[in-house]
C-alpha atoms as a PDB file:
ATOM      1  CA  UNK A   1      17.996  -7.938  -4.681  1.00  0.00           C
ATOM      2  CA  UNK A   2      19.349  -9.197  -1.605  1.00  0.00           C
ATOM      3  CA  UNK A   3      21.271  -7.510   0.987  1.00  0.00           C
ATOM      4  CA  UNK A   4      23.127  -7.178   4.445  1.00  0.00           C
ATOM      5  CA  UNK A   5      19.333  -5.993   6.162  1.00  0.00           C
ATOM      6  CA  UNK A   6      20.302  -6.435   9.803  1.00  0.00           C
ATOM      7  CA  UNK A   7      21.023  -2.593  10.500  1.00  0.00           C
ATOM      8  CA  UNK A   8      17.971  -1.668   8.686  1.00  0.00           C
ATOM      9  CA  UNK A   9      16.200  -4.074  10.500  1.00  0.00           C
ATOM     10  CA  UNK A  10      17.212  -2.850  13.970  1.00  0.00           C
ATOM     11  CA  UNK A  11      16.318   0.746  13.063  1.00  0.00           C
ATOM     12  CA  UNK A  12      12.821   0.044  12.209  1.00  0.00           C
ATOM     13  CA  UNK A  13      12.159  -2.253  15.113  1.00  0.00           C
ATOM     14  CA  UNK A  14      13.973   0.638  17.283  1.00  0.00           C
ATOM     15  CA  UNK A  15      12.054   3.474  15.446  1.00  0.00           C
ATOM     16  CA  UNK A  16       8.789   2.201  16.840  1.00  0.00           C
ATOM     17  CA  UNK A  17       9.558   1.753  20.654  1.00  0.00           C
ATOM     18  CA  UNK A  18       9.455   4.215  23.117  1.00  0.00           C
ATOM     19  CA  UNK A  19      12.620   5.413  25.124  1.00  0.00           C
ATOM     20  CA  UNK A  20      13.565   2.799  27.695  1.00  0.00           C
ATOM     21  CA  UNK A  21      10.975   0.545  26.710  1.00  0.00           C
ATOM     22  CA  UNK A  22      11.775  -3.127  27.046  1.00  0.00           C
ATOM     23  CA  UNK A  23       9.773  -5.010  25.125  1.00  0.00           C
ATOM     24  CA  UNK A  24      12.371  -7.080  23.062  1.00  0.00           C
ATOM     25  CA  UNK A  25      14.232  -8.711  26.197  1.00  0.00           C
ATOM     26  CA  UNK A  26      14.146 -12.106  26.244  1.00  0.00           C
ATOM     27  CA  UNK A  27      11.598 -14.121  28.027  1.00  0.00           C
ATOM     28  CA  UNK A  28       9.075 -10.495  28.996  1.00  0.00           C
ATOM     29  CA  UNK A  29       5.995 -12.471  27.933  1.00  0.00           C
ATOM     30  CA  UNK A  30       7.065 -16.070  28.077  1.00  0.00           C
ATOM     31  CA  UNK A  31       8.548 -18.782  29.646  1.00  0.00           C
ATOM     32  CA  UNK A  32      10.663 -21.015  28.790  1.00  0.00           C
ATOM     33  CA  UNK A  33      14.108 -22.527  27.326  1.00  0.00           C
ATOM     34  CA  UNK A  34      17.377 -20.875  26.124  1.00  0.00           C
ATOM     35  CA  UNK A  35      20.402 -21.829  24.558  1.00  0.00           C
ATOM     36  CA  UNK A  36      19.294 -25.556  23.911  1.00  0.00           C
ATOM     37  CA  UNK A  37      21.562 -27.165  22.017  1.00  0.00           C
ATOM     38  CA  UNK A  38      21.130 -29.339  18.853  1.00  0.00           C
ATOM     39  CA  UNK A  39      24.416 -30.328  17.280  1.00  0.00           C
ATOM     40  CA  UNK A  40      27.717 -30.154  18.879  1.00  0.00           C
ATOM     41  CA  UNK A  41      28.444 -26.342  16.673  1.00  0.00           C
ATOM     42  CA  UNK A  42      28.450 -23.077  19.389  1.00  0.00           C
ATOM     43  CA  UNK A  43      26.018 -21.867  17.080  1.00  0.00           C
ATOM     44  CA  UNK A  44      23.745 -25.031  16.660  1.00  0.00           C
ATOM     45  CA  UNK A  45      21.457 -23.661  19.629  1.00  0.00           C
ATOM     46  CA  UNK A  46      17.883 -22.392  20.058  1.00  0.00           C
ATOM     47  CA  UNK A  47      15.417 -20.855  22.691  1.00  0.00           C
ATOM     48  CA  UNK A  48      11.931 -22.071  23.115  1.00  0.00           C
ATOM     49  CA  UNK A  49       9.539 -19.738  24.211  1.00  0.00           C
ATOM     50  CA  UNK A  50       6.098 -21.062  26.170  1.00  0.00           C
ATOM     51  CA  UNK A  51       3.071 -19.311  26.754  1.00  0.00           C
ATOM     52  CA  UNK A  52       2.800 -18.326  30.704  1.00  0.00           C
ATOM     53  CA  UNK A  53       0.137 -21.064  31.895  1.00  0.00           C
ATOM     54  CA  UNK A  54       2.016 -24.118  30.319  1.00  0.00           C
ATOM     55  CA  UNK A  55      -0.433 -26.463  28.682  1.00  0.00           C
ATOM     56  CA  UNK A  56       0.018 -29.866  26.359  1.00  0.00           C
ATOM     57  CA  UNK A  57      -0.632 -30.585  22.723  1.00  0.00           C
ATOM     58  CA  UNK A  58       0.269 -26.544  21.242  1.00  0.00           C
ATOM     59  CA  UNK A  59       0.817 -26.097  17.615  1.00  0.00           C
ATOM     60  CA  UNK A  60       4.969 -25.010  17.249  1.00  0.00           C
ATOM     61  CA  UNK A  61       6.040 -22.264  14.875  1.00  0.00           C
ATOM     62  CA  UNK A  62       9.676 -23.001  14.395  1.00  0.00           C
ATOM     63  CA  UNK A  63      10.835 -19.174  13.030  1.00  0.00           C
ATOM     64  CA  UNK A  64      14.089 -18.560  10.881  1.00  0.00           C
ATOM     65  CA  UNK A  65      15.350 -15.209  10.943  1.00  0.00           C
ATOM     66  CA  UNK A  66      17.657 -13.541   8.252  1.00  0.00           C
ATOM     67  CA  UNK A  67      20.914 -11.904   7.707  1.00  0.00           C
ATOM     68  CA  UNK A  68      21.581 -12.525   4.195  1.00  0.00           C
ATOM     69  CA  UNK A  69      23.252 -16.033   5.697  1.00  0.00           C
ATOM     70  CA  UNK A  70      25.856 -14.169   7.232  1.00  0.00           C
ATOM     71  CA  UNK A  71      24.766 -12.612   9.942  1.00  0.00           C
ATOM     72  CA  UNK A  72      21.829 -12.280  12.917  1.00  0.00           C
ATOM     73  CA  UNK A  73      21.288 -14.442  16.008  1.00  0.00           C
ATOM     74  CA  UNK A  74      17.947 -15.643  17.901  1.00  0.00           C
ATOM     75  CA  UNK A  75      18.285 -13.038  20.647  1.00  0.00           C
ATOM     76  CA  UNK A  76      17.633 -10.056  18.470  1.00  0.00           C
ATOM     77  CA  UNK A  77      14.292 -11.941  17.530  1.00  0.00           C
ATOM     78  CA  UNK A  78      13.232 -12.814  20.999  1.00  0.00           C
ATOM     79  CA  UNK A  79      10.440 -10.588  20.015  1.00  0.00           C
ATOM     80  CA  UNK A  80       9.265 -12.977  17.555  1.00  0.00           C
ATOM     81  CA  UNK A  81       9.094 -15.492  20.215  1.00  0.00           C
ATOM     82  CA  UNK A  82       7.138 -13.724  22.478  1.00  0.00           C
ATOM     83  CA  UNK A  83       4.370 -12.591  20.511  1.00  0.00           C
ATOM     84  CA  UNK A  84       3.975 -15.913  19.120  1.00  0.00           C
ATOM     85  CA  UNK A  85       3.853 -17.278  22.703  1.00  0.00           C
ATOM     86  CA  UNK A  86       1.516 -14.385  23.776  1.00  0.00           C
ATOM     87  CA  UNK A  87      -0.615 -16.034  21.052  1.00  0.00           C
ATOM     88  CA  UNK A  88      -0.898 -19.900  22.206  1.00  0.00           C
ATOM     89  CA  UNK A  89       1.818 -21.269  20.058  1.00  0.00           C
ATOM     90  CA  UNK A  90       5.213 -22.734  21.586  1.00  0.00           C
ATOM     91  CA  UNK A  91       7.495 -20.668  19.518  1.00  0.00           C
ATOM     92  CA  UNK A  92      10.897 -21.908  18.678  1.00  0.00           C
ATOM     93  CA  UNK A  93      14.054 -19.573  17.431  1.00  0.00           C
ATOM     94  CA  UNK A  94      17.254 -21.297  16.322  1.00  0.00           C
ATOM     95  CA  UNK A  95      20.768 -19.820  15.346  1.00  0.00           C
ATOM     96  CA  UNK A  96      22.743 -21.770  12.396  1.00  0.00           C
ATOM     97  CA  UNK A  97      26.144 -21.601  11.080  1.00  0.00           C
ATOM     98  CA  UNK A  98      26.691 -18.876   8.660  1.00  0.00           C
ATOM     99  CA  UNK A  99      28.620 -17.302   6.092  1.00  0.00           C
ATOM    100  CA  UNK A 100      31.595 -17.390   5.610  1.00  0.00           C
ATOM    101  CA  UNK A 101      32.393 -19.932   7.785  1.00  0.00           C
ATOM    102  CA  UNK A 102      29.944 -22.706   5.837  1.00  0.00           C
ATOM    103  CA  UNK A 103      28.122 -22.266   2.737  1.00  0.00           C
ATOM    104  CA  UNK A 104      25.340 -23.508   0.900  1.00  0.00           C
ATOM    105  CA  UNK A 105      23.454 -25.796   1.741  1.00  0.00           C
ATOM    106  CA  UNK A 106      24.766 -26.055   5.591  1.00  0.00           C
ATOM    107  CA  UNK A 107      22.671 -23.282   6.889  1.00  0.00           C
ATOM    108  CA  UNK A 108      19.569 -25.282   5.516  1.00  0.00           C
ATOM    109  CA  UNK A 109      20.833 -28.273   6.991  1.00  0.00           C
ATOM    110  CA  UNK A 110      20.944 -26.855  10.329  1.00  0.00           C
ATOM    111  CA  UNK A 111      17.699 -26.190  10.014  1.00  0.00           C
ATOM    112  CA  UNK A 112      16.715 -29.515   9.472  1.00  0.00           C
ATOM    113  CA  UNK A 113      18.990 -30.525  12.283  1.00  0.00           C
ATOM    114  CA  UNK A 114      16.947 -28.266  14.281  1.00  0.00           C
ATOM    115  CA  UNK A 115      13.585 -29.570  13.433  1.00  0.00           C
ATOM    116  CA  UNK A 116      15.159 -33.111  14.103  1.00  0.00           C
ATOM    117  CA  UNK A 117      15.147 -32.097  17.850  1.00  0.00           C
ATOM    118  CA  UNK A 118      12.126 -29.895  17.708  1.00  0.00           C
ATOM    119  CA  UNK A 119      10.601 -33.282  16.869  1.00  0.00           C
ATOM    120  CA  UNK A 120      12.189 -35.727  19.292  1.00  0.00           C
ATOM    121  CA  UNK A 121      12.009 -33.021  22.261  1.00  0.00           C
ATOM    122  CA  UNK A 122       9.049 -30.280  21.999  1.00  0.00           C
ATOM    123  CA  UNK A 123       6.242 -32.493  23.891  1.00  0.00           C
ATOM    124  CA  UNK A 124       8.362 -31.744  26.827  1.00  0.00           C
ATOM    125  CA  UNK A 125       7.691 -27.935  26.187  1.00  0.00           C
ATOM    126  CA  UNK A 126       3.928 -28.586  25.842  1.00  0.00           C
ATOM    127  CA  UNK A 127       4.461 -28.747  21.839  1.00  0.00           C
ATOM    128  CA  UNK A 128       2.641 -31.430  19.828  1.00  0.00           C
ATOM    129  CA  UNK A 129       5.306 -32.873  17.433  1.00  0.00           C
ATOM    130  CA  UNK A 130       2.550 -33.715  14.840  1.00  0.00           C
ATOM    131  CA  UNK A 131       1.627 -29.912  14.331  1.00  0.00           C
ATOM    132  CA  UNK A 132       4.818 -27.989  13.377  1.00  0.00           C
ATOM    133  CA  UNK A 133       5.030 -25.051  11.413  1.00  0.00           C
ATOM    134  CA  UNK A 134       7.712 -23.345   9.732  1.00  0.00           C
ATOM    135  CA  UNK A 135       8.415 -19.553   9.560  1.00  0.00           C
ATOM    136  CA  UNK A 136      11.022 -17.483   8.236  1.00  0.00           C
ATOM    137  CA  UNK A 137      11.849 -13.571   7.245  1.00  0.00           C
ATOM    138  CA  UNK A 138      14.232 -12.979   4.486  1.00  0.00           C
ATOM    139  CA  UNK A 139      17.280 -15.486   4.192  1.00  0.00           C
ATOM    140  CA  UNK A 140      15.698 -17.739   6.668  1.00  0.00           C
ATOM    141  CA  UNK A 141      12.463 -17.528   4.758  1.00  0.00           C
ATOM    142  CA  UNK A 142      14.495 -18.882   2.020  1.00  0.00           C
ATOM    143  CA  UNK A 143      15.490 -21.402   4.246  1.00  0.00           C
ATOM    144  CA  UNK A 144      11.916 -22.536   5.588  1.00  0.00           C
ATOM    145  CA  UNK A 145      10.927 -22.416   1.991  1.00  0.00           C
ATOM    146  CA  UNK A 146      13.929 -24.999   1.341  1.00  0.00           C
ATOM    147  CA  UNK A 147      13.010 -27.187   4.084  1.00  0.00           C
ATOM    148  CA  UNK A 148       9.150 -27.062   3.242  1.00  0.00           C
ATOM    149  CA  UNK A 149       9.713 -27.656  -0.827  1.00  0.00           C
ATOM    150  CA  UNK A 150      13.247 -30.009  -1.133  1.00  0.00           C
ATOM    151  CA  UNK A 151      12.013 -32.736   0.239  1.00  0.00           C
ATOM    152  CA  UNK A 152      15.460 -34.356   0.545  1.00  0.00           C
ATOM    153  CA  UNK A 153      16.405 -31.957   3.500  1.00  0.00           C
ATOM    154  CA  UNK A 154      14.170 -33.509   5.789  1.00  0.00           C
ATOM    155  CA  UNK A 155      14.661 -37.097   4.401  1.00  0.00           C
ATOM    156  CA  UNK A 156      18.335 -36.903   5.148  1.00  0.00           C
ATOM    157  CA  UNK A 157      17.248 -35.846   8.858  1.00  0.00           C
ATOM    158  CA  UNK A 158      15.055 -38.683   9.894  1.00  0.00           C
ATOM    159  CA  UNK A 159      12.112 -36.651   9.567  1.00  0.00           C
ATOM    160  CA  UNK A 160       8.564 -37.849   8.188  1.00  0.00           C
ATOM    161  CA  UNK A 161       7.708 -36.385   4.504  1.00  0.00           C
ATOM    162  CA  UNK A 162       4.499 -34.730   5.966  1.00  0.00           C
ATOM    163  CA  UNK A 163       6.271 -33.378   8.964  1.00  0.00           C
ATOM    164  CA  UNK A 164       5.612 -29.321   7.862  1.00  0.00           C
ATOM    165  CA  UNK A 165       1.833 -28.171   8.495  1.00  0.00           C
ATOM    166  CA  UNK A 166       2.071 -25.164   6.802  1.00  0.00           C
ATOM    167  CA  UNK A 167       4.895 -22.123   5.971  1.00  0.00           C
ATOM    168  CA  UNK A 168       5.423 -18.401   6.541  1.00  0.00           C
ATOM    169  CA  UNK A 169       7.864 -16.703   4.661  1.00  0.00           C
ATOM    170  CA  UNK A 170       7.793 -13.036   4.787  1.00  0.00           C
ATOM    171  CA  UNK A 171       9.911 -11.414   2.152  1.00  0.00           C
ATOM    172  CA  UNK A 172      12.179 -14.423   1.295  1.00  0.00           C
ATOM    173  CA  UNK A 173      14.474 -14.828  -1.809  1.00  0.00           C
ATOM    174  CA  UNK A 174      13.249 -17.955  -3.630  1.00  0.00           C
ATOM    175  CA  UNK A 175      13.844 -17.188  -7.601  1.00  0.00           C
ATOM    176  CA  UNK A 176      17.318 -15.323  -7.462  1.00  0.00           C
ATOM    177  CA  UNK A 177      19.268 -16.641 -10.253  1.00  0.00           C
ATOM    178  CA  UNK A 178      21.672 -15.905 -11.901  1.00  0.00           C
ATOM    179  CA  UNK A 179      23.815 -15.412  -8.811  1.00  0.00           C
ATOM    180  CA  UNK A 180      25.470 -11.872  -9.455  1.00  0.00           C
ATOM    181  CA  UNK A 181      25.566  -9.973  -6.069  1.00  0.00           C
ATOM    182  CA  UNK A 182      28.334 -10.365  -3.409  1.00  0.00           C
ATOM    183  CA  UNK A 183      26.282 -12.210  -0.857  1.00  0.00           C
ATOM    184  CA  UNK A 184      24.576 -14.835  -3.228  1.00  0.00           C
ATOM    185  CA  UNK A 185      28.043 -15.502  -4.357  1.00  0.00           C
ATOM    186  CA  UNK A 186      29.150 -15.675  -1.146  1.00  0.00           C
ATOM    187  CA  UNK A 187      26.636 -18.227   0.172  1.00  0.00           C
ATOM    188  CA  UNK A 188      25.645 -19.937  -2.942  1.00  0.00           C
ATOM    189  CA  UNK A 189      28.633 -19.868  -5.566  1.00  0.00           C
ATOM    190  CA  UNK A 190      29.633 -23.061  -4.752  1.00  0.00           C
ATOM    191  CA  UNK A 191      27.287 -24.949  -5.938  1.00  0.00           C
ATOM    192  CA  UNK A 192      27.998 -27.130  -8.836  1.00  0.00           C
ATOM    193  CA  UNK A 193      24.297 -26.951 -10.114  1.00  0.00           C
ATOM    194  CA  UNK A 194      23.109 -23.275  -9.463  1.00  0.00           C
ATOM    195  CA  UNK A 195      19.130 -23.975 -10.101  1.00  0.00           C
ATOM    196  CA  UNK A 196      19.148 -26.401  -7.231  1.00  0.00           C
ATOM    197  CA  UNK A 197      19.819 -23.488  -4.785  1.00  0.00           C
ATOM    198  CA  UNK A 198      16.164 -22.242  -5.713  1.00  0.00           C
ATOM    199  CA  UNK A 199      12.972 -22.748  -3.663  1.00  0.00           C
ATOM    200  CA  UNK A 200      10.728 -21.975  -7.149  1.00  0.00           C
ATOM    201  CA  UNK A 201      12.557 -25.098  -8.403  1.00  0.00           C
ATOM    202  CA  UNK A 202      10.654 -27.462  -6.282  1.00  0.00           C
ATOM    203  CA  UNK A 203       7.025 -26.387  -5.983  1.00  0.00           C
ATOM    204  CA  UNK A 204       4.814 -28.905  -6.071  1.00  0.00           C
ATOM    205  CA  UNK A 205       0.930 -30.153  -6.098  1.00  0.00           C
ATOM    206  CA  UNK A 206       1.641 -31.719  -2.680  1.00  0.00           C
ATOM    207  CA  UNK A 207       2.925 -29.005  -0.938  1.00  0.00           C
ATOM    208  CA  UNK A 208       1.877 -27.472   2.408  1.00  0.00           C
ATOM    209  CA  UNK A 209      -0.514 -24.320   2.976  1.00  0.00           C
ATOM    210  CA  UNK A 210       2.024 -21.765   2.588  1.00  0.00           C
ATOM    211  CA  UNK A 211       1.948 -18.079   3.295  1.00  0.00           C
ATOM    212  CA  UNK A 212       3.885 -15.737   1.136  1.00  0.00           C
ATOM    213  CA  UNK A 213       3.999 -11.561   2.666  1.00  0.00           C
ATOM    214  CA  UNK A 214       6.262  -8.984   1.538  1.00  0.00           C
ATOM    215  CA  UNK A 215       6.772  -5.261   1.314  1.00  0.00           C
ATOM    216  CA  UNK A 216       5.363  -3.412  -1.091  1.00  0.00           C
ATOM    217  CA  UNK A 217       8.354  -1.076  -0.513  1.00  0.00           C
ATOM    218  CA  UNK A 218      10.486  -3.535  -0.511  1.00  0.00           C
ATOM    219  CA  UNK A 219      13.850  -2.920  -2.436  1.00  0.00           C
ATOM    220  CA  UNK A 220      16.561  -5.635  -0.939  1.00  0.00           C
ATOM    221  CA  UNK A 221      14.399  -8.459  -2.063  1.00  0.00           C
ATOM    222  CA  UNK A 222      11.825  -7.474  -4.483  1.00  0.00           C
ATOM    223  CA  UNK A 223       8.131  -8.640  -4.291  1.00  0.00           C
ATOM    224  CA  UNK A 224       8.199 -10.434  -7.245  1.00  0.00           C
ATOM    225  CA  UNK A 225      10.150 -13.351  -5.504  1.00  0.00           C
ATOM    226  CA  UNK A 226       7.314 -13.629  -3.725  1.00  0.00           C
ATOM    227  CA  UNK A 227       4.626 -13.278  -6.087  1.00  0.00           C
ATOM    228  CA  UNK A 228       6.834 -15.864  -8.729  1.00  0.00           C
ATOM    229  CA  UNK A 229       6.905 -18.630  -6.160  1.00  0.00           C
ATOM    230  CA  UNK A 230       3.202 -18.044  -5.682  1.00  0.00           C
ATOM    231  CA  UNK A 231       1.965 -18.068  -8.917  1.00  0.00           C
ATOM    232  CA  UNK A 232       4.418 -21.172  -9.616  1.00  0.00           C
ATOM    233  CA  UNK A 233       2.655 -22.939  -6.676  1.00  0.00           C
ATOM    234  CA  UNK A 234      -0.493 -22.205  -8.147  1.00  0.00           C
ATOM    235  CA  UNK A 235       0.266 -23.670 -11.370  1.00  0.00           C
ATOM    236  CA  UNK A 236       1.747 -26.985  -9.757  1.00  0.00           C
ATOM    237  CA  UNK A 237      -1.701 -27.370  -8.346  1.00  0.00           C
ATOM    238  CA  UNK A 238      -0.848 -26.493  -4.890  1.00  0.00           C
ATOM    239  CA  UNK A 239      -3.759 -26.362  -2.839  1.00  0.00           C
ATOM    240  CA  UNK A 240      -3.334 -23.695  -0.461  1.00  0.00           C
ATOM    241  CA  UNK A 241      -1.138 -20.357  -1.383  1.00  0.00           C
ATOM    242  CA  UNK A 242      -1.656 -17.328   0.279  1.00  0.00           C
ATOM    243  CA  UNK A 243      -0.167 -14.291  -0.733  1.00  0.00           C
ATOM    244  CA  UNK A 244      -0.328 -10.690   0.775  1.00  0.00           C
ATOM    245  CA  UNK A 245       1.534  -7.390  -0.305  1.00  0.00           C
ATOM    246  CA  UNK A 246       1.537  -4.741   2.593  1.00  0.00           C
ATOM    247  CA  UNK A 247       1.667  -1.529   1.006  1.00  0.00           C
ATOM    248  CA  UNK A 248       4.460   1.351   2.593  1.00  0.00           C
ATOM    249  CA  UNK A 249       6.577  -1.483   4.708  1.00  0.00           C
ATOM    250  CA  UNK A 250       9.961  -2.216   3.216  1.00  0.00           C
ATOM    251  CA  UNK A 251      11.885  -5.218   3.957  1.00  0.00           C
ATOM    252  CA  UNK A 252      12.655  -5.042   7.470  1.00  0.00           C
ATOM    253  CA  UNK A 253       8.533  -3.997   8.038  1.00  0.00           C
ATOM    254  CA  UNK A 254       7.046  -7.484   7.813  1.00  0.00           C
ATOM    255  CA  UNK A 255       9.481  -8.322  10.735  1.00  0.00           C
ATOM    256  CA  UNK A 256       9.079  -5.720  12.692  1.00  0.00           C
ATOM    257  CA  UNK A 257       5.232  -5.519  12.644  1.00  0.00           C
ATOM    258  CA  UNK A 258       5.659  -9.211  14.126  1.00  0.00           C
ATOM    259  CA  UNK A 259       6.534  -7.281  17.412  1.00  0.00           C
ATOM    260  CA  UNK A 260       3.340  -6.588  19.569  1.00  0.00           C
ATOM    261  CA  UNK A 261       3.938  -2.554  20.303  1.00  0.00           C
ATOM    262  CA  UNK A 262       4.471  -2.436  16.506  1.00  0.00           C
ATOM    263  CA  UNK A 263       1.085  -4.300  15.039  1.00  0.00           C
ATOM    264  CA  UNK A 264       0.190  -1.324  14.524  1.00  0.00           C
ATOM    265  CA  UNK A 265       2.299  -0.712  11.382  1.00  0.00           C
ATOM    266  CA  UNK A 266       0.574  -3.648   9.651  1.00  0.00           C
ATOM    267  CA  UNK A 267      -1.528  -6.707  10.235  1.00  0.00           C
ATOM    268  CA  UNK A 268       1.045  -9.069   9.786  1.00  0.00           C
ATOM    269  CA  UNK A 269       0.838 -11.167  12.994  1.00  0.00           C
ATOM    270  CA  UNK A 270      -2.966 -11.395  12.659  1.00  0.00           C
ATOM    271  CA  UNK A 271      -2.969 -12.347   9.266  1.00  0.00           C
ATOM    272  CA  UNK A 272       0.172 -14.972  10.228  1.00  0.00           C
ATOM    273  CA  UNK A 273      -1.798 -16.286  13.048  1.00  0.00           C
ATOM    274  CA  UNK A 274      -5.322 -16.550  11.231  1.00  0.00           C
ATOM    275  CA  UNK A 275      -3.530 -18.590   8.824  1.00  0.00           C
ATOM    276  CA  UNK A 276      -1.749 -20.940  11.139  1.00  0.00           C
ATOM    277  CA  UNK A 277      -5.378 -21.519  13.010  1.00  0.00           C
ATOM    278  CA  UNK A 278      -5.604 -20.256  16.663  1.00  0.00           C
ATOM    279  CA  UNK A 279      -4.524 -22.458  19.288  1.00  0.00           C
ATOM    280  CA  UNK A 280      -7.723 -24.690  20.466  1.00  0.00           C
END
């Protein structure tokens, strides 16, 4: 159900790029911040990406990317950050302590920890503090889902109940149990109260618009985690749930489409975009 994606993930990014092309270096299509740091942790970092021109008042997508908790950082998804930026929104990518070196729930923490200073700092970056979304692919869809739905993550962080606008997660885990594969065990075994580890646990009327895409081809976390949490949203009376299936991408696809030379492959970052709401 869930698995170690990151070498999949590079292949199909690399897979659609031409030879020498340089499209995923840092910083190609926006300016910016790097290695920002918001907790005293190496790892508790991020990089802010701008759209070339500046400007006040932008809706921020803070992204999450996966690994299966134990792996990735936010340079491989500088691509993320730049198409986002290419599209009007300050786009912010941050890493987080993984497995095996913490467990659950620290990597979610650090995500709140993150949105603490997205909060406190991103007017300086042009970013309106008042119009934050969240974003995530696989694991760290699981954790934006966390952050959006447990509202005790963001409590514990100083941060106001209503802070999320709306949520992205493409191909996340969020109904998983029982916990019987190496990496759940390794990042969730822990915890004394298994269901508690489980975005589907905590849908409610109140929550955000939220966007739910996955693979149709998608083996390492199957489309029904997606289509569960959706149709559990829809019976807690949630207003706004959004779900698309992209038929032929796996689970690395709904990634890799984000990147602009790969659109192509699916309309993931238009249909992510029209559902955040342009930039004015």
């Amino acid at each position: 159900m869930i698995a170690n994606s990151r070498r999949a993930f590079v292949a199909a990014v690399a897979a659609g790029l031409s030879s020498g092309c340089a499209v995923l270096r840092p910083g190609l299509f926006a300016a910016g911040a790097r290695d920002v740091a918001y907790g005293p942790h190496p790892r508790q970092t991020m990089d802010i990406y701008v759209p070339r021109g500046g400007g006040a008042d932008r809706p921020v997508v803070f992204f999450i990317y996966g690994g299966s908790w134990a792996n990735g950082d936010k340079e491989s998804y500088a691509f993320v950050g730049d198409a986002l930026a290419a599209r009007g929104f300050v786009a912010v990518i941050a890493d987080y302590r993984l497995v095996p070196d913490v467990r659950f729930p620290v990597f979610v923490e650090d995500g709140a920890s993150a949105l603490r200073f997205v909060y406190d700092n991103v007017v300086r970056f042009g970013g309106n503090p008042r119009r934050i979304h969240l974003m995530g692919h696989s694991a760290g869809a699981y954790n934006a889902m966390m952050l959006t739905l447990d509202e005790r993550y963001l409590a514990r962080a100083g941060l106001p109940a209503d802070l999320v606008r709306s949520t992205v997660g493409l191909s996340g885990p969020y109904d998983f149990l029982p916990l019987d594969i190496p990496v759940t065990k390794a990042a969730f075994g822990n915890a004394p109260d298994p269901r508690q580890t489980q975005p589907i646990r905590f849908v409610r009327e109140d929550a955000p618009p939220i966007f739910l895409g996955t693979g149709g081809d998608d083996c390492t976390v199957l489309p029904r985690n997606s289509e569960r949490l959706a149709a559990a949203l829809r019976r807690a009376g949630a207003h706004s749930v959004e779900l698309r299936i992209y038929p032929g991408l796996g689970h690395a696809g709904t990634a890799a489409s984000l990147a602009r030379i790969m659109s192509w492959r699916a309309s993931v970052l238009d249909d992510v975009v029209a559902f955040l709401g342009a930039p004015a």
